[in-house]
Protein backbone atom coordinates (compact mmCIF):
# COMPACT_ATOMS: atom_id res chain seq x y z
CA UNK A 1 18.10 -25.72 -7.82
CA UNK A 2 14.55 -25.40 -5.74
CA UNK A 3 16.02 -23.38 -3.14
CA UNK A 4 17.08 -21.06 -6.25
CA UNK A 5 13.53 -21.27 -7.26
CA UNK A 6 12.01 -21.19 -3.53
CA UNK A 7 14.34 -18.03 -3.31
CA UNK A 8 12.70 -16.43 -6.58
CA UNK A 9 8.94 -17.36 -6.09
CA UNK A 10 9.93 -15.64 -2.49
CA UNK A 11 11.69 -12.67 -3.94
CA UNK A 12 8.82 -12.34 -7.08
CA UNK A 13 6.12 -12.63 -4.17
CA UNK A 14 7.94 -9.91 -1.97
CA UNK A 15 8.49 -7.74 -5.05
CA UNK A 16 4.51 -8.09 -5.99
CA UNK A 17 3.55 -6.93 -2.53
CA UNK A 18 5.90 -3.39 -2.67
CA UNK A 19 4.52 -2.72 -5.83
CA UNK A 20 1.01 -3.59 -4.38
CA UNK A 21 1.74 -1.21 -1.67
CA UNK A 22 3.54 1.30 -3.59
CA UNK A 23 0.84 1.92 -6.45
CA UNK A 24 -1.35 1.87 -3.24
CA UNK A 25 0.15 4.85 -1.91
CA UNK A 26 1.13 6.45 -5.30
CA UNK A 27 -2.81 6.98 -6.04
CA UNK A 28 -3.42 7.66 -2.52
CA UNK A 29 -2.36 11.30 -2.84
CA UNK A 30 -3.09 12.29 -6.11
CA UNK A 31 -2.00 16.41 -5.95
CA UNK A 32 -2.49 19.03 -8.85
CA UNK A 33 -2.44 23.08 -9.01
CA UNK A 34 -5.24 24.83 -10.07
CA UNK A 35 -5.53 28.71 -10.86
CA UNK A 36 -7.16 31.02 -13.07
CA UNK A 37 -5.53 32.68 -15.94
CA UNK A 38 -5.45 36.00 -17.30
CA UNK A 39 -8.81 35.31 -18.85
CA UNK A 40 -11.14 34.06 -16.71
CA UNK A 41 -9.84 30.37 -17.51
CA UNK A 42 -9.70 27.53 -14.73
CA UNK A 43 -6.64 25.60 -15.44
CA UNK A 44 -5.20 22.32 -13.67
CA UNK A 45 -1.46 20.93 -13.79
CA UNK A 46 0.48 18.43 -11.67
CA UNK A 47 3.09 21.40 -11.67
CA UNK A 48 2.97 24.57 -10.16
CA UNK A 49 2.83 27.59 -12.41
CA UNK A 50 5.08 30.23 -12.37
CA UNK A 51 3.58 33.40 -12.31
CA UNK A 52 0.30 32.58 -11.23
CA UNK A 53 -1.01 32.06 -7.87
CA UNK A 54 -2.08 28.30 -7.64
CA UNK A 55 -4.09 26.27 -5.38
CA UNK A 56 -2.81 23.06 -4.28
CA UNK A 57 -5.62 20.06 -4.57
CA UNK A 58 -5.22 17.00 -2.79
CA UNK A 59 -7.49 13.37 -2.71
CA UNK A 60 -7.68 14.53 0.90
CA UNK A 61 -9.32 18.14 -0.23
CA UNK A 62 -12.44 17.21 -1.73
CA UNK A 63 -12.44 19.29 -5.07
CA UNK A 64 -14.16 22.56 -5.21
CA UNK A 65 -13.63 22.80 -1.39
CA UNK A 66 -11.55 25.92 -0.42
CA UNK A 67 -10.61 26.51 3.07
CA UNK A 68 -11.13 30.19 4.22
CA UNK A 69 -8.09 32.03 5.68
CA UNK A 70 -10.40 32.92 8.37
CA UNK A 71 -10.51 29.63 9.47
CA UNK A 72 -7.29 28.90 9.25
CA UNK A 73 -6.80 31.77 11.55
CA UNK A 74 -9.46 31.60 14.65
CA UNK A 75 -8.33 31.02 18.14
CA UNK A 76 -8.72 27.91 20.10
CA UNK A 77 -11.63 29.41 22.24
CA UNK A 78 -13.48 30.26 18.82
CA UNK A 79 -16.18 27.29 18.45
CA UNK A 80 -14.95 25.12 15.34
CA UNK A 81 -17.60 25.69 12.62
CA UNK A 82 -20.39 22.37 12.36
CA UNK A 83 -20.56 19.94 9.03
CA UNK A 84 -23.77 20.18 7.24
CA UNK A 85 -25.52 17.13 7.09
CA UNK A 86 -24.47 16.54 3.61
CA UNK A 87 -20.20 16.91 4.06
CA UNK A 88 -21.01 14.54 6.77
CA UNK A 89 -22.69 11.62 4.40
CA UNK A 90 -19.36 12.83 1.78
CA UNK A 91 -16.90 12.25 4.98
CA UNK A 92 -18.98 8.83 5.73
CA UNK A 93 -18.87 7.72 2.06
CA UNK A 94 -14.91 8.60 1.77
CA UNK A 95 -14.25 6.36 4.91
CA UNK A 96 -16.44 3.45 3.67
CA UNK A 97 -14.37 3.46 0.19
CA UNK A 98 -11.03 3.71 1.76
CA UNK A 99 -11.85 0.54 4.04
CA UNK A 100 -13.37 -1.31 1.46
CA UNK A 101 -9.95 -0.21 -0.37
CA UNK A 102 -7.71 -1.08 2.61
CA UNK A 103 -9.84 -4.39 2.63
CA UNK A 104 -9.28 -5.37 -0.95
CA UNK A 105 -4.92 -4.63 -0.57
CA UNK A 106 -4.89 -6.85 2.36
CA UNK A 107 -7.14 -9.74 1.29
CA UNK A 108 -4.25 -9.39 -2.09
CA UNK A 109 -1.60 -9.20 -0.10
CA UNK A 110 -3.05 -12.98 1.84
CA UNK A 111 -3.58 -14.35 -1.04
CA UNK A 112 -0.19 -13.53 -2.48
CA UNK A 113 1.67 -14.87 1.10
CA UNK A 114 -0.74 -17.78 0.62
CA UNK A 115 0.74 -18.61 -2.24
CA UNK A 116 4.44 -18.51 -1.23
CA UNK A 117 3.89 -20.34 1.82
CA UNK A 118 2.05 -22.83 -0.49
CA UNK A 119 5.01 -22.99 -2.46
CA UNK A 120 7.62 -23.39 0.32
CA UNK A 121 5.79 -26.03 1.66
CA UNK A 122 5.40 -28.05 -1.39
CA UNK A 123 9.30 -27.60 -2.30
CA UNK A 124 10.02 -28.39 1.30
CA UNK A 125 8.24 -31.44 1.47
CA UNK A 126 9.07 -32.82 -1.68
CA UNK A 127 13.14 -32.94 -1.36
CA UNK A 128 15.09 -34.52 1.55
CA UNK A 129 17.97 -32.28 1.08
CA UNK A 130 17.35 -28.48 0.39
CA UNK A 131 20.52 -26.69 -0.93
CA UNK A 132 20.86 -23.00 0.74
CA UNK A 133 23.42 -20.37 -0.15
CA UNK A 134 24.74 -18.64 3.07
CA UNK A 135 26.01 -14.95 3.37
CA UNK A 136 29.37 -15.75 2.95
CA UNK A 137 28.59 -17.16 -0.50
CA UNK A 138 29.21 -21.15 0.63
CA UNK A 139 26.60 -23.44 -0.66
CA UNK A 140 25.57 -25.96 2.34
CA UNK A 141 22.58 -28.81 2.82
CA UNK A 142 19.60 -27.37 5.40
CA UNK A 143 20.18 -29.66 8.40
CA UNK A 144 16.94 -31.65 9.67
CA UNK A 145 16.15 -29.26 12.21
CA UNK A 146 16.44 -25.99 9.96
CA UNK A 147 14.72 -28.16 7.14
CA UNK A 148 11.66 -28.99 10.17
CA UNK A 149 11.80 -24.77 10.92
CA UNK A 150 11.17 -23.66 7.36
CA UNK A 151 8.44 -26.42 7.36
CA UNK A 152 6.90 -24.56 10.37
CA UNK A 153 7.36 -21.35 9.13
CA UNK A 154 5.29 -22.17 5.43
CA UNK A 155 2.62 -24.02 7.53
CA UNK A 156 2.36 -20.79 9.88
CA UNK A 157 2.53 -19.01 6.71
CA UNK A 158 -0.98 -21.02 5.01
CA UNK A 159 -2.14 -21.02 8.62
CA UNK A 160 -2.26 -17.13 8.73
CA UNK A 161 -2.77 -16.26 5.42
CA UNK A 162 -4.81 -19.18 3.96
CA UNK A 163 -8.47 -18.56 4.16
């Protein structure tokens, strides 16, 4: 019955990481289309619009910035033009947040692991014979020695992830 549990606080601890990783990335790209209608109006969709010619926006494209054709079209020997002084604080704050944000998903992500190996442990330790279901389907007993590896493996776990 624990290794059922063992099996589901791993599995629920797994699942919370994707979905920590995956709403991660989801938000990291946040696109939208914006053009101007027939009069004068600035509109924005997540969808491009037929019959208009839309912009793409990305998190990566700072909004309101447009890149000029012209620059999309020098030569390699043309010198690349400088940042002002203030797109360079903007590029210094955007880097700050996204490693404060990359911070915060990994010290989540440690804690979660923390937890699990926490778990393991405890279930480990606290029953002499730990009930596994193999690949075939067979229910068997861990023997000492794969008992004494798990062990190891939820103390390398806290070790690691445990601060």
């Amino acid at each position: 019955m624990m290794v059922y549990i063992r099996h589901l606080a791993s599995t629920v601890g797994m699942f919370g990481l994707i979905l920590l990783l995956y709403s991660a990335n989801s938000s990291a790209e946040d696109e939208y289309y914006t053009w101007v209608d027939q009069d004068g109006v600035v509109n924005y969709s997540e969808r491009n619009p037929q019959g208009f010619e839309a912009r793409l926006i990305t998190r990566s494209q700072r909004f309101g910035y447009q890149r000029d054709k012209t620059i999309e079209k020098q030569t390699p020997t043309q010198p690349a033009p400088s940042l002002t002084e203030e797109e360079e604080r903007d590029i210094d704050v955007e880097i700050a947040t996204q490693t404060t944000r990359i911070h915060q998903e990994i010290a989540a992500a440690e804690k979660s692991n923390c937890n699990i190996g926490k778990l393991n442990l405890a279930q480990l330790e606290s029953y002499n014979r730990i009930k596994v279901q193999g690949i075939d389907g067979q229910v068997r007993v861990l023997t000492e020695e794969e008992k004494q590896s798990k062990v190891d493996a939820a103390k390398k776990t806290i070790t690691e992830n445990c601060r």
